[in-house]
Protein backbone atom coordinates (compact mmCIF):
# COMPACT_ATOMS: atom_id res chain seq x y z
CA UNK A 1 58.54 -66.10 175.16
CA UNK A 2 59.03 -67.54 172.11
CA UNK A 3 58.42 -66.75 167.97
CA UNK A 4 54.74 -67.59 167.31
CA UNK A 5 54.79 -69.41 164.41
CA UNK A 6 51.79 -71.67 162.19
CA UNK A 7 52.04 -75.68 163.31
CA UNK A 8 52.34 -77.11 160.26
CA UNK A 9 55.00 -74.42 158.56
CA UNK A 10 58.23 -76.65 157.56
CA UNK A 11 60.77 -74.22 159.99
CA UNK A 12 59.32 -75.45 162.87
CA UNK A 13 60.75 -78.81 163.04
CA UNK A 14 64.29 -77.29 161.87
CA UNK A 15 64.20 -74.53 164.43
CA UNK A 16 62.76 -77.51 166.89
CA UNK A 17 65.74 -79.38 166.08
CA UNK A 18 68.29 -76.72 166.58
CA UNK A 19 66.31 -76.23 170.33
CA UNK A 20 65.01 -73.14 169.82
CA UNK A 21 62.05 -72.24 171.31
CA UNK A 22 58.81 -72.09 168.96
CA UNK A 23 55.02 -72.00 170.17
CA UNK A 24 52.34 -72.92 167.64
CA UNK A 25 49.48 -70.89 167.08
CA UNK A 26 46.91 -73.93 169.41
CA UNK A 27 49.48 -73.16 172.27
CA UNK A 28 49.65 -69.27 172.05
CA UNK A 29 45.88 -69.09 172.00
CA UNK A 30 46.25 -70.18 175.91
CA UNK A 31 48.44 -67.25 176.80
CA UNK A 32 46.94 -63.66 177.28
CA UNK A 33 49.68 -61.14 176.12
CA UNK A 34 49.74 -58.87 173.14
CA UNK A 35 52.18 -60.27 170.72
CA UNK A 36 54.38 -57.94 168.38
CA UNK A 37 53.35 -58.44 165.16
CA UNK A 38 56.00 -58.73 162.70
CA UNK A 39 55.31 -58.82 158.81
CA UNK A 40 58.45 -60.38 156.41
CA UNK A 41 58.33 -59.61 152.81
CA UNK A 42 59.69 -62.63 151.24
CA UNK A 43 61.46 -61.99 147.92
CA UNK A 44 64.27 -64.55 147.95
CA UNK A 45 63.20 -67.64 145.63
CA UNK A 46 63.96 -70.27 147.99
CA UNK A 47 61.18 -69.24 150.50
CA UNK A 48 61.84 -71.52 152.94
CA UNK A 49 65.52 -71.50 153.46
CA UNK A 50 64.87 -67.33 153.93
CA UNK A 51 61.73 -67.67 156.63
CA UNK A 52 64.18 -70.23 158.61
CA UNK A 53 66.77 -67.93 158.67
CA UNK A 54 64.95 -65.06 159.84
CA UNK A 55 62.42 -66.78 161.94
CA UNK A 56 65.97 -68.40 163.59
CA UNK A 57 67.45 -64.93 164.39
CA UNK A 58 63.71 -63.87 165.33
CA UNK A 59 62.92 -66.28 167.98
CA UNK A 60 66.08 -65.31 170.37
CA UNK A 61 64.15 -63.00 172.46
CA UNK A 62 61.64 -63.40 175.84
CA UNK A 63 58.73 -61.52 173.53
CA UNK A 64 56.06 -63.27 172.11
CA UNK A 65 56.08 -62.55 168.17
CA UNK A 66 53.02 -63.01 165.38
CA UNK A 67 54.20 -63.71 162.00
CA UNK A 68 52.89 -62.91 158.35
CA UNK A 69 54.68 -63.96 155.71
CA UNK A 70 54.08 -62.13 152.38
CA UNK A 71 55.05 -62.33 148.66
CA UNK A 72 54.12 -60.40 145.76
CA UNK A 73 51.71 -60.98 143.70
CA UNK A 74 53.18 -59.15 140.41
CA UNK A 75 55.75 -61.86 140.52
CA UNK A 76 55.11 -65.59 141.65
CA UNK A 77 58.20 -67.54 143.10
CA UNK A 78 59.12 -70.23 140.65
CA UNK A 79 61.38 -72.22 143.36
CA UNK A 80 59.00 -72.85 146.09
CA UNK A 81 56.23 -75.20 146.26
CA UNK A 82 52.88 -73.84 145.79
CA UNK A 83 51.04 -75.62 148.41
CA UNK A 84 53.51 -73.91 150.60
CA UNK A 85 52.91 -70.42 149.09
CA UNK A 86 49.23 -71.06 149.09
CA UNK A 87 49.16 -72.60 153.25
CA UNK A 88 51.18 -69.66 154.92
CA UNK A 89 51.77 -66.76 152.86
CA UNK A 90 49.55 -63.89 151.79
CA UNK A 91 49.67 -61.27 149.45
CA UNK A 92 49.73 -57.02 150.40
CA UNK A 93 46.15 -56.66 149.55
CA UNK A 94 45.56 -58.83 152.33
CA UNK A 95 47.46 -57.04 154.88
CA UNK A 96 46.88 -53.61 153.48
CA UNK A 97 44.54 -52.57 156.34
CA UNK A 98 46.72 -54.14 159.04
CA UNK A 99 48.85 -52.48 161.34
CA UNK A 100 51.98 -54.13 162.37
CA UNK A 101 54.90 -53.29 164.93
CA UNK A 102 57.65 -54.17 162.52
CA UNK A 103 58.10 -55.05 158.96
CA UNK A 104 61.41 -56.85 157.50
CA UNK A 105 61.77 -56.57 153.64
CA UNK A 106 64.55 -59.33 152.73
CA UNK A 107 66.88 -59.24 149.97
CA UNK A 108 66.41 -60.73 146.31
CA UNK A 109 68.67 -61.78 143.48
CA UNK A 110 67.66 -59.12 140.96
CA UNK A 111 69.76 -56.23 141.89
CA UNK A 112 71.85 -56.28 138.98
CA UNK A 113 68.88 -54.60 137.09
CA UNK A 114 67.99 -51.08 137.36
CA UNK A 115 65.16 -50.53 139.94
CA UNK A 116 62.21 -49.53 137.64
CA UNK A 117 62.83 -52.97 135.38
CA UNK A 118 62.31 -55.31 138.21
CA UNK A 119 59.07 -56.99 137.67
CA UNK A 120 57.21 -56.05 140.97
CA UNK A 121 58.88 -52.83 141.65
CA UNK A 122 55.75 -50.47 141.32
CA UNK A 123 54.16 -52.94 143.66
CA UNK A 124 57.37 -52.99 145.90
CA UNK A 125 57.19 -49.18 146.04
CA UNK A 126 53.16 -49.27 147.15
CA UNK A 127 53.99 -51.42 149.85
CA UNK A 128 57.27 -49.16 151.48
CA UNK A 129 55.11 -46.12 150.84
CA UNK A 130 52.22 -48.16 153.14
CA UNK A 131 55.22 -48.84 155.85
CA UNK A 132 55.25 -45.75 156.69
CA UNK A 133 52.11 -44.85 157.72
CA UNK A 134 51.36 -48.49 158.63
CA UNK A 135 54.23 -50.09 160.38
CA UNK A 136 56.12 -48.54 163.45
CA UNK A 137 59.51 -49.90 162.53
CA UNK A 138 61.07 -51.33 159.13
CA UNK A 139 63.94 -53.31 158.53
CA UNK A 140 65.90 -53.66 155.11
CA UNK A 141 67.99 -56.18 154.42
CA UNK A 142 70.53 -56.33 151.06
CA UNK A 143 68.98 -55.95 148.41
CA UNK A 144 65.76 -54.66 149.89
CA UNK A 145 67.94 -51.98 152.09
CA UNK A 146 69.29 -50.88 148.42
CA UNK A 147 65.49 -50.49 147.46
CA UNK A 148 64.37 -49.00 150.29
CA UNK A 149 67.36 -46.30 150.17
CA UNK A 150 66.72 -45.70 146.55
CA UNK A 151 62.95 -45.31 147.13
CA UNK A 152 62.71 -43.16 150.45
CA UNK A 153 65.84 -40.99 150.64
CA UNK A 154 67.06 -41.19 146.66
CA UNK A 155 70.10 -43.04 147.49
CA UNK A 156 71.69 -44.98 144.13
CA UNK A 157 73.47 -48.26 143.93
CA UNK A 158 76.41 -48.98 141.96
CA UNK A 159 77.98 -52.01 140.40
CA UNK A 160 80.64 -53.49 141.89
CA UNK A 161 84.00 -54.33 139.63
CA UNK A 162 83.09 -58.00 140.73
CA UNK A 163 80.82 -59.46 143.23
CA UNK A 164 81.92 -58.86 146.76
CA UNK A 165 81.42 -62.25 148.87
CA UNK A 166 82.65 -63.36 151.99
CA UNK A 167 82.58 -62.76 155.84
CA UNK A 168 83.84 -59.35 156.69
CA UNK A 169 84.80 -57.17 160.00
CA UNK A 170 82.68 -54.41 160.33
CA UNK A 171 82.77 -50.82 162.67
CA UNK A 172 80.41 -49.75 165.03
CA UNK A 173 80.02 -45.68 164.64
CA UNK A 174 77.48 -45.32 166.94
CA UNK A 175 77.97 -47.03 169.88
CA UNK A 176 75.67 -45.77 172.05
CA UNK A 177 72.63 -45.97 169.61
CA UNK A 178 70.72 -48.78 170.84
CA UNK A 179 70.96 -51.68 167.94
CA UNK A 180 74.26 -52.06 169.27
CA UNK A 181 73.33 -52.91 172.88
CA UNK A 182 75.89 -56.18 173.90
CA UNK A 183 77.82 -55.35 170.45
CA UNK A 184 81.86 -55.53 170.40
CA UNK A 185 83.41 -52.82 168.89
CA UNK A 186 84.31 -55.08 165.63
CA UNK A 187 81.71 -57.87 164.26
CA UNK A 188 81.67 -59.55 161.44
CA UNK A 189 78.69 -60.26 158.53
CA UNK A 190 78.42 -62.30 155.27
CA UNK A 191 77.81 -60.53 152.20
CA UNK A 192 76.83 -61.63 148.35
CA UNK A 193 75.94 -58.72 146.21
CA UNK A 194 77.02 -57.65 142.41
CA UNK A 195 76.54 -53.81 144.01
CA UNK A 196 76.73 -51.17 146.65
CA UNK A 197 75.54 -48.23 148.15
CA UNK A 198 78.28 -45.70 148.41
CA UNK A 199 79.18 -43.79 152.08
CA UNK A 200 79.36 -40.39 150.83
CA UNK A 201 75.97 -40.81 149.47
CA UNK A 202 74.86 -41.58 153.13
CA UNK A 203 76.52 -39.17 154.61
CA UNK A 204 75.78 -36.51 152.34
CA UNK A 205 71.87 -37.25 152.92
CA UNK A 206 70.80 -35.31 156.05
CA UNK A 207 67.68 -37.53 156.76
CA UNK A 208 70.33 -41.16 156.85
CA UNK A 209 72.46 -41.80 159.79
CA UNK A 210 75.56 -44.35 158.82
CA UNK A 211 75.76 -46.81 162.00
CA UNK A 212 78.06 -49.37 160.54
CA UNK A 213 80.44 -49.77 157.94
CA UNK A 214 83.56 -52.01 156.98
CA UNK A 215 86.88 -51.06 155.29
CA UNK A 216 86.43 -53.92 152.85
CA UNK A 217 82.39 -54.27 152.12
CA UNK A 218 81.33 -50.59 152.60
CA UNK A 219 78.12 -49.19 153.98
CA UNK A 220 76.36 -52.24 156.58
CA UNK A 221 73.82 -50.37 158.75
CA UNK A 222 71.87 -46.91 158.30
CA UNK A 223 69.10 -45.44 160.16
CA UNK A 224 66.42 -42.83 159.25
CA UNK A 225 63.07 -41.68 160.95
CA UNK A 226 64.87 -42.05 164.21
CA UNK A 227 65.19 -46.10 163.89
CA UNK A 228 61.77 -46.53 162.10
CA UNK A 229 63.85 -47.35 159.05
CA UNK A 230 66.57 -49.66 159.05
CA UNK A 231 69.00 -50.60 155.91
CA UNK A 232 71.10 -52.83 156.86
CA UNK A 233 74.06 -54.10 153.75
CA UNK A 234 74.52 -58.01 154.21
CA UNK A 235 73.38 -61.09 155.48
CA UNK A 236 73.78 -61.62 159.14
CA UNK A 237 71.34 -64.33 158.44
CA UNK A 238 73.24 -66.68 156.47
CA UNK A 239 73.49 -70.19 157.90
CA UNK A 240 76.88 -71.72 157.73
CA UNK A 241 76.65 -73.29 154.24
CA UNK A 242 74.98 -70.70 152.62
CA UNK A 243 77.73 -68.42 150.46
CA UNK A 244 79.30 -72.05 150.20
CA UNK A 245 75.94 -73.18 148.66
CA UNK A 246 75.95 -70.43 146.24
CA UNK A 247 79.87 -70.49 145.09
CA UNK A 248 79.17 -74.36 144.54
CA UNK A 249 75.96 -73.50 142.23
CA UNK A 250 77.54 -70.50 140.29
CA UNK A 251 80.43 -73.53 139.23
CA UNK A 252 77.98 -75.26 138.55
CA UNK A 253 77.17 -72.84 135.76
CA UNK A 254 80.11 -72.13 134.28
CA UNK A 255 80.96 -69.23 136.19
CA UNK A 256 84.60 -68.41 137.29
CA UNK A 257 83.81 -66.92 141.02
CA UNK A 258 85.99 -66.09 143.41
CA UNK A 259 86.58 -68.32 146.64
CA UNK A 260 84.18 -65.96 148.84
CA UNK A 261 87.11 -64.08 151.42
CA UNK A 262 87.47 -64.95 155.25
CA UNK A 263 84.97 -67.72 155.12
CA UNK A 264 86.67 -71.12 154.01
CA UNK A 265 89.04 -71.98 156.37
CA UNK A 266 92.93 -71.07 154.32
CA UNK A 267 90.25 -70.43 151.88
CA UNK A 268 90.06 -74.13 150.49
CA UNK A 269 86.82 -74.97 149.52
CA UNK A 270 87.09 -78.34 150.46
CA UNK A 271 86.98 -77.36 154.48
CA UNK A 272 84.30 -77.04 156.20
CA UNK A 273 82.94 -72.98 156.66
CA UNK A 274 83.48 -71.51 160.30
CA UNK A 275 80.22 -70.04 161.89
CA UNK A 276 81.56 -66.88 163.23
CA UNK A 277 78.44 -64.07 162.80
CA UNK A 278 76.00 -65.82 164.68
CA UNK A 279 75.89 -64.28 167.90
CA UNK A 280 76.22 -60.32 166.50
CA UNK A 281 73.71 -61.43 164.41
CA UNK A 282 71.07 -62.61 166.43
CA UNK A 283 72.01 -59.68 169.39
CA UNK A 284 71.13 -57.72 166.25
CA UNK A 285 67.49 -59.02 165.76
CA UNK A 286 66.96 -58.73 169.52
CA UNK A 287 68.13 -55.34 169.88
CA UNK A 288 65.74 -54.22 167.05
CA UNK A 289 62.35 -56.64 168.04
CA UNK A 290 63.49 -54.92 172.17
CA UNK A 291 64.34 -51.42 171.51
CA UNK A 292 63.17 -50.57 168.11
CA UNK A 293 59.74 -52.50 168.20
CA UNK A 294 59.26 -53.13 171.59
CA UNK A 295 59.60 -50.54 173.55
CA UNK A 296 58.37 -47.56 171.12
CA UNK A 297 55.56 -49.38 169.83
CA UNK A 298 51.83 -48.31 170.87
CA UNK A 299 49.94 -51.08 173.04
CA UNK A 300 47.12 -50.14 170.64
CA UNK A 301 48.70 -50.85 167.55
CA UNK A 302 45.99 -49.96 165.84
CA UNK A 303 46.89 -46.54 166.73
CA UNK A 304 49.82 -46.38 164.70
């Protein structure tokens, strides 16, 4: 089965193009199955380029998947066109009553301020105290795994001597806890983050479980409420031009950055990037939508 996504929204024809198996909402109403229902919390400014990328790594699995897409309302995305806020994404209030199977919370680019001075963080905080009670499993990513750390288990971030970017090899700890289903012992992941979350924090925290980490980028995957939560450090996500996209624009502003490691080929900007996360990435998202979602989930979700 494939994602279940609106006709009109702008991924479809790129996801489409790439052959990846989409039905629209006229098609799905022919089929009688009970999609998961899957709610992304969009706080990345380019809206579209982040639903792609997660819808992309979404759609690689034979379960039929309902999508919400939701931004906040205490802060209103300056880099996406309103028509396209207005046509497919809705604010918490309107999903406050829902129930949903799983629940992704992406990064954003603000983590360089303390929690409490981000803009929509008291809303941010209403809606991960809802996910508890209201979704059955919630995944973190970046800078929204830092949030949800700091929020739920008290877990601080640091700042990083300077920003840590690049394609890294990273350790399975667990390898018979069930996100790592198909998983070789090394993968790698792209990160882009100013700061970090620090191991001995983790460990130290009797309610977090450290399933992943990397010599060179630190803490990658943690678990709590027996896989309910999910904090996962980087961006498995990332299409191939994307850290190249954002070294390009930080020249662009004067900025000195650093080439970002293991991604350029001899690390000359000039060649083209080497996809080479794709396929832990996306076994990721299917190991979490099948064993994390799937199978634990009430039929009656409603019942949550």
């Amino acid at each position: 089965m494939p994602i279940k996504i609106a006709d009109s929204l702008p991924a479809r024809a790129v996801l489409e193009s790439e052959n990846i198996f989409v039905m629209t909402e006229h098609r799905a109403l022919s089929q009688d199955i009970r999609p998961l229902k899957i709610a992304i919390l969009n706080l990345m400014p380019l809206k579209i380029v982040t639903e792609t990328q997660i819808l992309r790594c979404l759609s690689n699995t034979p379960l039929q998947i309902e999508i919400d897409l939701v931004q906040t309302r205490t802060y209103h995305s300056k880099n996406t066109p309103e028509d396209h806020l207005l046509t497919f994404y809705k604010y918490f209030d309107d999903i406050k009553d829902k129930k949903y199977d799983g629940f992704i919370i992406t990064g954003a680019p603000v983590e360089m301020m303390d929690f409490e001075d981000v803009e929509y963080w008291d809303e941010l905080c209403q809606i991960m105290q809802w996910s508890k009670a209201h979704v059955h499993s919630t995944l973190h990513i970046c800078w929204g795994a830092q949030a949800g750390l700091y929020f739920h288990h008290g877990i601080p971030k640091y700042i990083l001597p300077e920003k840590k970017s690049g394609v890294f090899y990273h350790h399975v700890l667990t390898p018979k806890e069930p996100i790592f289903r198909g998983f070789n012992d090394v993968f790698l992941v792209p990160h882009s983050r100013h700061t970090e979350v620090r191991e001995a924090d983790i460990l130290a925290n009797p309610s977090l479980r450290l399933l992943a980490r990397s010599d060179e980028a630190g803490v990658h995957i943690v678990e709590a409420m027996d896989g309910r939560q999910l904090f996962v450090l980087g961006h498995g996500e990332y299409d191939r031009d994307t850290l190249k996209a954002e070294y390009i624009r930080d020249r662009g502003k004067g900025m000195d950055p650093k080439i970002p490691e293991h991604y350029f080929p001899g690390d000359d900007p000039t060649r083209e990037p080497v996809v080479r996360w794709r396929s832990h990435s996306h076994l990721f998202f299917t190991n979490w939508l099948n064993y994390y979602v799937y199978q634990s989930t009430p039929y009656v979700i409603e019942s949550l």
